[in-house]
C-alpha atoms as a PDB file:
ATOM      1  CA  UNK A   1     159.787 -47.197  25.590  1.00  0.00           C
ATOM      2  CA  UNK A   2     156.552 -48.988  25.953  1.00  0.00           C
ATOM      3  CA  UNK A   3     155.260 -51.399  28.682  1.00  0.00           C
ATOM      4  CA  UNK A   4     155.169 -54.742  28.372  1.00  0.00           C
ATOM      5  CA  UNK A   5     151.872 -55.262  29.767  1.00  0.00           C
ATOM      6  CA  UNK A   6     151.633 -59.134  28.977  1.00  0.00           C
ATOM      7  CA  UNK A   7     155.037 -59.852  30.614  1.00  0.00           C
ATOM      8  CA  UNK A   8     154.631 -57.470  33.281  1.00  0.00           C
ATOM      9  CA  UNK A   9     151.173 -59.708  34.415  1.00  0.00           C
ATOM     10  CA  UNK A  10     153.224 -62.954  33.467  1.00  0.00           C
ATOM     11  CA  UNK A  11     155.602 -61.910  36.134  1.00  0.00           C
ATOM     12  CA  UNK A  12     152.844 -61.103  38.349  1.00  0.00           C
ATOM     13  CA  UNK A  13     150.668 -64.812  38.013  1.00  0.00           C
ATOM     14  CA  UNK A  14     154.321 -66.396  38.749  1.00  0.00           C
ATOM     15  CA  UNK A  15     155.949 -64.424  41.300  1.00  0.00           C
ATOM     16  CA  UNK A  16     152.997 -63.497  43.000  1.00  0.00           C
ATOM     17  CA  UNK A  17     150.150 -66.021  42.726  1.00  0.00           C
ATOM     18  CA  UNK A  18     151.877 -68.908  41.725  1.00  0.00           C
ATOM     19  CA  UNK A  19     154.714 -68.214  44.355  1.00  0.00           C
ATOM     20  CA  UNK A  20     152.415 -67.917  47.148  1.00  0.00           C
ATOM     21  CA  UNK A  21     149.748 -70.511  46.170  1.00  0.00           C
ATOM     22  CA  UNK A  22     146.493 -67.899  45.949  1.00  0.00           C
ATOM     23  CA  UNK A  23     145.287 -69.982  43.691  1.00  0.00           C
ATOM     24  CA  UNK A  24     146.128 -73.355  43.449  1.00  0.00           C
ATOM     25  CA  UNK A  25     144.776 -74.156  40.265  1.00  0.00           C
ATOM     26  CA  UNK A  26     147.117 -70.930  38.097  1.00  0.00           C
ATOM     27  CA  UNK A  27     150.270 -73.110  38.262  1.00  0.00           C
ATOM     28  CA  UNK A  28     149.026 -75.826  35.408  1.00  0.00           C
ATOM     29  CA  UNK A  29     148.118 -73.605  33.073  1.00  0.00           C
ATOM     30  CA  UNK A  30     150.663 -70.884  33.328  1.00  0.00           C
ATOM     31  CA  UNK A  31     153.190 -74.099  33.177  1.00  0.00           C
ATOM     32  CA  UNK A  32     151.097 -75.403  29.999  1.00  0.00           C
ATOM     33  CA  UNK A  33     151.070 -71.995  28.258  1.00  0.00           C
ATOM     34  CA  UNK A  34     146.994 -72.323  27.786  1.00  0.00           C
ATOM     35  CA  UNK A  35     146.164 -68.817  29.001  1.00  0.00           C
ATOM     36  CA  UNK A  36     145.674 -66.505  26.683  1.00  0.00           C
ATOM     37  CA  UNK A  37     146.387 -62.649  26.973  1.00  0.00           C
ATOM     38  CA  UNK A  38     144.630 -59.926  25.278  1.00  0.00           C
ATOM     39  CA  UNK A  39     146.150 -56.407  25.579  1.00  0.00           C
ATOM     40  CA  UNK A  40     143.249 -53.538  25.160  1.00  0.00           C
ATOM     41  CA  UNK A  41     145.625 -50.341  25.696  1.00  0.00           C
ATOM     42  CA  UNK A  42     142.622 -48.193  25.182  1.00  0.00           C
ATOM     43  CA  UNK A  43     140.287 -45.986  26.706  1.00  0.00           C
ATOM     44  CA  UNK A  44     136.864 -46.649  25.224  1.00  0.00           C
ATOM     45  CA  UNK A  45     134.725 -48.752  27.693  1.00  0.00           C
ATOM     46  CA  UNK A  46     132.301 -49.716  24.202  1.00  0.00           C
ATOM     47  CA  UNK A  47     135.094 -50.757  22.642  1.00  0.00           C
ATOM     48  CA  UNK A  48     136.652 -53.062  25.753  1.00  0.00           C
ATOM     49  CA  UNK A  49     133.169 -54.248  26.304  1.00  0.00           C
ATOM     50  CA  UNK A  50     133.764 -55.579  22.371  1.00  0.00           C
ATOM     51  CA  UNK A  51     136.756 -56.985  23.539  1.00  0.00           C
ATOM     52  CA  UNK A  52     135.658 -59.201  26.083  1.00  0.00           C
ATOM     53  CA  UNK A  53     132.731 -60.274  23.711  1.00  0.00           C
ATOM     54  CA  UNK A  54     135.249 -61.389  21.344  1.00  0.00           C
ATOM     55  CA  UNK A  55     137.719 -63.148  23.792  1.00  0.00           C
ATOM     56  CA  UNK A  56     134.108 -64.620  25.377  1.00  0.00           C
ATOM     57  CA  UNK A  57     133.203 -66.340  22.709  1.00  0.00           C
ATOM     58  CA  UNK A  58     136.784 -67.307  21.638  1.00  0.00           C
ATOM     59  CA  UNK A  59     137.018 -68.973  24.645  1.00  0.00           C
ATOM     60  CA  UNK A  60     133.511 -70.548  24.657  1.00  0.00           C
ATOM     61  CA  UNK A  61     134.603 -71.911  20.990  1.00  0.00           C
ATOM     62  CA  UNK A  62     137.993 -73.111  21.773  1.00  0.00           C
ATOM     63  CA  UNK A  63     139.143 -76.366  23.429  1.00  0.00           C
ATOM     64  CA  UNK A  64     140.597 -75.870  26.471  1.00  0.00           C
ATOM     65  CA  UNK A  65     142.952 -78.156  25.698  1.00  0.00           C
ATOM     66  CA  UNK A  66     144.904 -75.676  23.759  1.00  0.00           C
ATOM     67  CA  UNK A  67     143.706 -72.388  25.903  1.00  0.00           C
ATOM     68  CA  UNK A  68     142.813 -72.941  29.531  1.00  0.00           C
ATOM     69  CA  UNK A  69     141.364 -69.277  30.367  1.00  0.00           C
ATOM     70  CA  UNK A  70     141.648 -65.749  29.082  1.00  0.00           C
ATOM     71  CA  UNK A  71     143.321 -62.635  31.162  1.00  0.00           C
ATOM     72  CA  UNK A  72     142.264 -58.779  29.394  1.00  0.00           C
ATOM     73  CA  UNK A  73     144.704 -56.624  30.552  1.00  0.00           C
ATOM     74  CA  UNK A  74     143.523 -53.249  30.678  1.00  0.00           C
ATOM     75  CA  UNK A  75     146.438 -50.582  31.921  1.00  0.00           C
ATOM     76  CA  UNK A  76     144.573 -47.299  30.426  1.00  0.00           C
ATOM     77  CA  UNK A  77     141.417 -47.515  31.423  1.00  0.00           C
ATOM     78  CA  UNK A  78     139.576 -48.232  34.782  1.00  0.00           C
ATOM     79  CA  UNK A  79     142.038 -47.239  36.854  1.00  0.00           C
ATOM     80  CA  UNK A  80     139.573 -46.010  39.134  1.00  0.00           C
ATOM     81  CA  UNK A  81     138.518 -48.666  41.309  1.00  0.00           C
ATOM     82  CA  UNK A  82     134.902 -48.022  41.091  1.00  0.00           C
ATOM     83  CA  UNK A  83     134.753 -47.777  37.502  1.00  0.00           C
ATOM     84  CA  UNK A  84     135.844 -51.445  37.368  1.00  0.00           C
ATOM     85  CA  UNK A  85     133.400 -52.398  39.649  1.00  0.00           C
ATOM     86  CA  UNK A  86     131.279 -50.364  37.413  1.00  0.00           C
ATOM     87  CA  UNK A  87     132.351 -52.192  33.988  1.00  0.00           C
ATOM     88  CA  UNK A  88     132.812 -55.272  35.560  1.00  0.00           C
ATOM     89  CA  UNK A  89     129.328 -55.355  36.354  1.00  0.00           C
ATOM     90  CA  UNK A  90     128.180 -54.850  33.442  1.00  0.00           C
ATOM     91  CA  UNK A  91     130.723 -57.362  31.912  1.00  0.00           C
ATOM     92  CA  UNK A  92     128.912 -60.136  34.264  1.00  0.00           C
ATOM     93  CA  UNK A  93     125.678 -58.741  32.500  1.00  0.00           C
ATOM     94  CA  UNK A  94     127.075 -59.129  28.873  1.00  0.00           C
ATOM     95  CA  UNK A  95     128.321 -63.145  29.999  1.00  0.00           C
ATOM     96  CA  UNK A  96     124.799 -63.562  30.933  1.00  0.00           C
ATOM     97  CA  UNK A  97     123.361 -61.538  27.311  1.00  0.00           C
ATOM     98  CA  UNK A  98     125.928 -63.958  25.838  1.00  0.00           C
ATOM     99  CA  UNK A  99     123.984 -66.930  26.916  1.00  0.00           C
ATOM    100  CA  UNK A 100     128.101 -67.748  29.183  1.00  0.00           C
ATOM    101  CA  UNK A 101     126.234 -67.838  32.563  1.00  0.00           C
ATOM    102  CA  UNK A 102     127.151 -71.463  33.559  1.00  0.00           C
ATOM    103  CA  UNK A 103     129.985 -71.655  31.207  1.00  0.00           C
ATOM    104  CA  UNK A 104     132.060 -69.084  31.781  1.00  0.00           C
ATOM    105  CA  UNK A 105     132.986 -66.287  35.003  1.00  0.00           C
ATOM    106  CA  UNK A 106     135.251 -63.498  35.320  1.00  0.00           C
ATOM    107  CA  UNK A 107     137.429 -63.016  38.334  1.00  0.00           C
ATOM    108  CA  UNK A 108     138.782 -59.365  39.178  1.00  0.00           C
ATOM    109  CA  UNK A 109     142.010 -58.335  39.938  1.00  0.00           C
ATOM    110  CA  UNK A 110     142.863 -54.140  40.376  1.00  0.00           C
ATOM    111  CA  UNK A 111     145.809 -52.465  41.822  1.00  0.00           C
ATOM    112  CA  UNK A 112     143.280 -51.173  44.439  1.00  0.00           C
ATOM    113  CA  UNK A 113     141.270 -54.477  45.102  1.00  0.00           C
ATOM    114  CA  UNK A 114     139.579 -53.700  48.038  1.00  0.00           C
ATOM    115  CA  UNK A 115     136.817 -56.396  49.470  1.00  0.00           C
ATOM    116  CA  UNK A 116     133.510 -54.879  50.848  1.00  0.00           C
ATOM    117  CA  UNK A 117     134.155 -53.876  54.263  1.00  0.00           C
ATOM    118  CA  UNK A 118     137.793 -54.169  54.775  1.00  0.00           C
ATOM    119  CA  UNK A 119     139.564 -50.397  54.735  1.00  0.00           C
ATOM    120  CA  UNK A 120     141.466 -49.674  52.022  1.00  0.00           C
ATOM    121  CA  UNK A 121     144.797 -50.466  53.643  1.00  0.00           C
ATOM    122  CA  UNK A 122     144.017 -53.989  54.831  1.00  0.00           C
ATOM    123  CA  UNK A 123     146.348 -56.377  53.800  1.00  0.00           C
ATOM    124  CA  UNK A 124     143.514 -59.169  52.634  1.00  0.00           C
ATOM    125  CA  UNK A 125     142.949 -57.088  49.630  1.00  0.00           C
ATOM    126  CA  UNK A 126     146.030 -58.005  47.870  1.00  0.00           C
ATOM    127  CA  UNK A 127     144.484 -61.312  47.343  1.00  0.00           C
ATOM    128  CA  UNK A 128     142.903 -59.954  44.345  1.00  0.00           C
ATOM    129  CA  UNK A 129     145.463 -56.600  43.792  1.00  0.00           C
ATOM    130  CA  UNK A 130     147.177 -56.943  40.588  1.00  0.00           C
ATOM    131  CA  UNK A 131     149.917 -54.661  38.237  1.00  0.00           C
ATOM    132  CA  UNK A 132     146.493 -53.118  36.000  1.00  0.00           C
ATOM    133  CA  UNK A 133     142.871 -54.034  35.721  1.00  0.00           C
ATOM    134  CA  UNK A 134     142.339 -57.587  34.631  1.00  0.00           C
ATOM    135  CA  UNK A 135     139.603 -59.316  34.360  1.00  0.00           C
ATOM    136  CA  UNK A 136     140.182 -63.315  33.844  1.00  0.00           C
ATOM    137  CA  UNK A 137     137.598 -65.404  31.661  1.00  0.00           C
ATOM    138  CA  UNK A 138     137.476 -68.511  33.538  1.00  0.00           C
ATOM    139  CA  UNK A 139     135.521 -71.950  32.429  1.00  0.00           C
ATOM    140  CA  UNK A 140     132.862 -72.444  34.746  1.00  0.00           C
ATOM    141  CA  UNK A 141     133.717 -76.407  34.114  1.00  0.00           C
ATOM    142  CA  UNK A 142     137.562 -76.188  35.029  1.00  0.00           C
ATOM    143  CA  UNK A 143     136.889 -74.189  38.234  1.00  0.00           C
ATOM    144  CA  UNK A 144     134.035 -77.140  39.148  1.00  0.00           C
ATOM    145  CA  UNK A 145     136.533 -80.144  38.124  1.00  0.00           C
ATOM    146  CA  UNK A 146     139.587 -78.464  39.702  1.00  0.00           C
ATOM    147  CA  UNK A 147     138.120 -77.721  43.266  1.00  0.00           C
ATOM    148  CA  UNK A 148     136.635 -81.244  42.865  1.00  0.00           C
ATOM    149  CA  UNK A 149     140.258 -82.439  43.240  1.00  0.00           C
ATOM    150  CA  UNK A 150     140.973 -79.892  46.264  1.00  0.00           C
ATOM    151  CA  UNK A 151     139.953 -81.017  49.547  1.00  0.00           C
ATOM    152  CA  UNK A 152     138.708 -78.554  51.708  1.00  0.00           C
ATOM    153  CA  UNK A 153     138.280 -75.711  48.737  1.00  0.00           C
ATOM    154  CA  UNK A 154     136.107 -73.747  50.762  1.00  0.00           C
ATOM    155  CA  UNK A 155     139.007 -72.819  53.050  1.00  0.00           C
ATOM    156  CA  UNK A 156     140.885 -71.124  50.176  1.00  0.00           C
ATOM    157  CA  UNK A 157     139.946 -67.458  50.977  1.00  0.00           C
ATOM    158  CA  UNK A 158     141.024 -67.910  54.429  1.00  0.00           C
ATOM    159  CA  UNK A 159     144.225 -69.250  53.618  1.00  0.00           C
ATOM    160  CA  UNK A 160     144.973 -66.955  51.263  1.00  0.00           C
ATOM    161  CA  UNK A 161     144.151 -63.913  54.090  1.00  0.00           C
ATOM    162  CA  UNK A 162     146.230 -65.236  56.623  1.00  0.00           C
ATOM    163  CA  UNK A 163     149.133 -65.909  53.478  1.00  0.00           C
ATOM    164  CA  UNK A 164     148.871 -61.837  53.011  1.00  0.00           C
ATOM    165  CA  UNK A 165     149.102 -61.338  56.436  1.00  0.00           C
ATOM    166  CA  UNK A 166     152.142 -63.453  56.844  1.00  0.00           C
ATOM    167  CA  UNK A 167     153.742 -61.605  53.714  1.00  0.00           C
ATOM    168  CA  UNK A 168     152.560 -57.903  54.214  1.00  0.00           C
ATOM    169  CA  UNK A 169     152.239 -58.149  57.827  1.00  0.00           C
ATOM    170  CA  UNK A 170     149.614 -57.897  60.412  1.00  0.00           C
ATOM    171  CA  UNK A 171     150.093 -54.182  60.850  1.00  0.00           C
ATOM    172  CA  UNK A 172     148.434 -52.877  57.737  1.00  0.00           C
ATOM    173  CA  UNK A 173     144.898 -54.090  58.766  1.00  0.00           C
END
């Protein structure tokens, strides 16, 4: 029986980042149904990197009326945190080859997040720790008008620390 990687992340942006308000601008479209998922259950990095080309420029094309943002799930393949931070730099080049600098960014999410100089087992990190390797096409407009309406949006990342803290507890630091 296979995975089912799409409801398996669903669960995951409800339970997890919707429940506890990491980022308080998932709940409208998760509620809406405007994110869209693509599945790449591969292994070739050329062809993922075609992937996110095509889902780049679907979203670049599309209203965002009827899809918000874009989430590539990627369970077989850059499992190894450093390989993501490998691909996903050179994902951030191919937005910027694209001519998407300014109009779209990716955020990262990895079962082994870990921020620049926090240890591994610091409990910050699963801000940004998810089921398998995403990476999330956001609009570069939303994210402006949406933290527009969000007083004090520099304070998120804070927040959301001492929310992990509260949750996972201060001892794993």
């Amino acid at each position: 029986m296979s995975l089912d990687y799409q409801k398996i992340t669903k669960d995951w942006i409800n339970d997890f980042v919707i429940r506890y308000n990491l980022c308080p601008f998932a709940k409208k479209p998760f509620v809406q149904n405007t994110i869209r998922y693509a599945l790449y259950e591969g292994t070739n990095w050329e062809a993922l990197a075609l992937l996110l080309q095509k889902e780049a420029t679907f979203l670049n094309n599309t209203p965002n009326s009827s899809t918000e943002t874009t989430i590539i799930i990627i369970p077989n393949t850059l499992n190894d945190f450093n390989d993501y931070l490998d691909f996903l730099a050179f994902a951030n080049r191919l937005i910027f080859a694209l001519r998407l600098d300014g109009v779209l960014q990716i955020a990262s999410f990895h079962p082994d997040y870990q921020f620049d100089g926090t240890d591994k087992n610091d409990v910050t990190n699963h801000t940004n720790r998810s089921p398998f390797p995403l990476l999330h096409l956001l609009r570069e407009e939303s994210v402006e008008q949406a933290l527009a309406h969000y007083e004090e949006p520099e304070s998120i990342p804070e927040r959301n620390m001492a929310t992990m803290r509260r949750v996972f507890g201060k001892g794993r630091q």
